[in-house]
C-alpha atoms as a PDB file:
ATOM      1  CA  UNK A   1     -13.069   6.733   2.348  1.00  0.00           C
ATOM      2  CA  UNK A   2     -13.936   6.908  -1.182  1.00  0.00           C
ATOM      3  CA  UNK A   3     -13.190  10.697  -0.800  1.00  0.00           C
ATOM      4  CA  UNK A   4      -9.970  10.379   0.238  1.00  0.00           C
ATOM      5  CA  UNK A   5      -9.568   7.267  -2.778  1.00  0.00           C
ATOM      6  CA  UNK A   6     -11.127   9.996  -5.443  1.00  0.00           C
ATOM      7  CA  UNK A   7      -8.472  12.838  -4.118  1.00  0.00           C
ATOM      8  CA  UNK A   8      -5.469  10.773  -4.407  1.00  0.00           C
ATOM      9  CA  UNK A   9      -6.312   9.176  -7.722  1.00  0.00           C
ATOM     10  CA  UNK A  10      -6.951  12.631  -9.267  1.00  0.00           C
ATOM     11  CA  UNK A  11      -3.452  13.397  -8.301  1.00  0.00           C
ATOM     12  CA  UNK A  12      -0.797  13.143 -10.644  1.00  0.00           C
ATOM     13  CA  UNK A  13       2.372  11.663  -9.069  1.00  0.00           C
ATOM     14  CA  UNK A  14       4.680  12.678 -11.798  1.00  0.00           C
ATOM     15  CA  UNK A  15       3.856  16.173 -10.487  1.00  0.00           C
ATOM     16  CA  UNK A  16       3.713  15.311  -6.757  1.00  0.00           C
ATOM     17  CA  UNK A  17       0.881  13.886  -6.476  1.00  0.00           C
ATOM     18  CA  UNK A  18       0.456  10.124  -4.316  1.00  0.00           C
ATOM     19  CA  UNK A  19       0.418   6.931  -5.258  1.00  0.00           C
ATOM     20  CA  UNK A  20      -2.623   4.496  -3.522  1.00  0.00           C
ATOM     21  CA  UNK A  21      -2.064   1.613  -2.551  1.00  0.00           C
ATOM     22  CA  UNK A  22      -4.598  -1.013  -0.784  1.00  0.00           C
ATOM     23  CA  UNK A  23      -4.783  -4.348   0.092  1.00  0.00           C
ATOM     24  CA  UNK A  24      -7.453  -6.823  -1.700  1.00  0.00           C
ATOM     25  CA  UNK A  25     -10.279  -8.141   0.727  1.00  0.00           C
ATOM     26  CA  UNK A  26     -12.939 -10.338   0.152  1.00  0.00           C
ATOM     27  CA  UNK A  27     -15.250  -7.540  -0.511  1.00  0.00           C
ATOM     28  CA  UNK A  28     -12.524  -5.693  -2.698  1.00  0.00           C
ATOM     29  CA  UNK A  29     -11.320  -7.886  -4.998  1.00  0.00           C
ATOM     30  CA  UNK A  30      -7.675  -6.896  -6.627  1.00  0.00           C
ATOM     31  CA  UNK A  31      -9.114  -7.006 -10.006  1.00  0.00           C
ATOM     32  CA  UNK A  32     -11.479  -3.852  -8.710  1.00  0.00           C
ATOM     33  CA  UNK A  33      -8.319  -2.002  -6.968  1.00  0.00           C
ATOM     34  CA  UNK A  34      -6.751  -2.479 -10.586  1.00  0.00           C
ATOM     35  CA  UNK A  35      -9.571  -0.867 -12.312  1.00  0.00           C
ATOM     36  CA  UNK A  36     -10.227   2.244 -10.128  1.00  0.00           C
ATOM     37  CA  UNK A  37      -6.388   2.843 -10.476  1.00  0.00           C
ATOM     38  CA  UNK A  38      -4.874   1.654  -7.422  1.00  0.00           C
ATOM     39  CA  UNK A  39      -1.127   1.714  -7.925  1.00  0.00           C
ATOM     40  CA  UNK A  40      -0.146  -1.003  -5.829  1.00  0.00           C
ATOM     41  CA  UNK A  41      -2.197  -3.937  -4.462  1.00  0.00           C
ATOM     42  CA  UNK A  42      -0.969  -6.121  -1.556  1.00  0.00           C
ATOM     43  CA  UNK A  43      -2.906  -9.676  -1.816  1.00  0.00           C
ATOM     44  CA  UNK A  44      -3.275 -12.168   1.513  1.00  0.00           C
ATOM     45  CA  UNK A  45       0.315 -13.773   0.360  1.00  0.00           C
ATOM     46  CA  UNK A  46       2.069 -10.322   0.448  1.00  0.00           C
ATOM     47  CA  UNK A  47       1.258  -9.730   3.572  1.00  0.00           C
ATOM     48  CA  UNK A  48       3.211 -11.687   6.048  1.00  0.00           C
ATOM     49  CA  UNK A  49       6.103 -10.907   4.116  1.00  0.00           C
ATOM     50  CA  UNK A  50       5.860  -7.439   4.069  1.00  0.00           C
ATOM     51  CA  UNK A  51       5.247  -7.925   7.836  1.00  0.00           C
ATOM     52  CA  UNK A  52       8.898  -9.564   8.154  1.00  0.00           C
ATOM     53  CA  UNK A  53      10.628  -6.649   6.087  1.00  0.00           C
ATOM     54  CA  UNK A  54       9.261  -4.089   8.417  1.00  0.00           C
ATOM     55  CA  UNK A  55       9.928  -6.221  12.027  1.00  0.00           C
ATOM     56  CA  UNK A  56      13.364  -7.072  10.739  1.00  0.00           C
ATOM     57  CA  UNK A  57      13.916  -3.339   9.819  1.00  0.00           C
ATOM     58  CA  UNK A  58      12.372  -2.305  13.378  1.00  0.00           C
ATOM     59  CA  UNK A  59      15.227  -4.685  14.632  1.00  0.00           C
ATOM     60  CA  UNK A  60      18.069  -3.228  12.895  1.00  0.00           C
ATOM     61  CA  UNK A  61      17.173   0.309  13.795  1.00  0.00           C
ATOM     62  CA  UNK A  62      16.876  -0.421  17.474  1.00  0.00           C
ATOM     63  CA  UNK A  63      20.333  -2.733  17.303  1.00  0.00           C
ATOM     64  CA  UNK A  64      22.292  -0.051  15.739  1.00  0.00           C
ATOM     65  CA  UNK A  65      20.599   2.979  17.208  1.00  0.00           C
ATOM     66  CA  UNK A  66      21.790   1.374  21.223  1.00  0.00           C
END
């Protein structure tokens, strides 16, 4: 894993490169995403929200796709 973490933050996504994101865990703390140069960080709160974007957006596809 820390492979994969070293070759994305090497990347440069003004040229193309990807952004990391991650979400903070007990045993990775936001503050440490932050400083290894995580781009976006998803805490406990985020996460039922972001859970209710994607179920309502599942929803709307499969209503308007029938």
């Amino acid at each position: 894993m820390r492979v994969a973490e070293t070759a994305v933050l090497g990347s440069d996504p003004a040229n193309g490169g990807a952004y990391l994101a991650g979400m903070a865990t007990a045993q990775d703390k936001a503050v440490d995403l932050k400083s290894r140069g995580y781009h976006m960080i998803l805490g406990a709160t985020d996460v039922p929200l972001f859970k209710k974007a994607v179920v309502d957006d599942v929803k709307s596809f499969k209503l308007g796709s029938s």
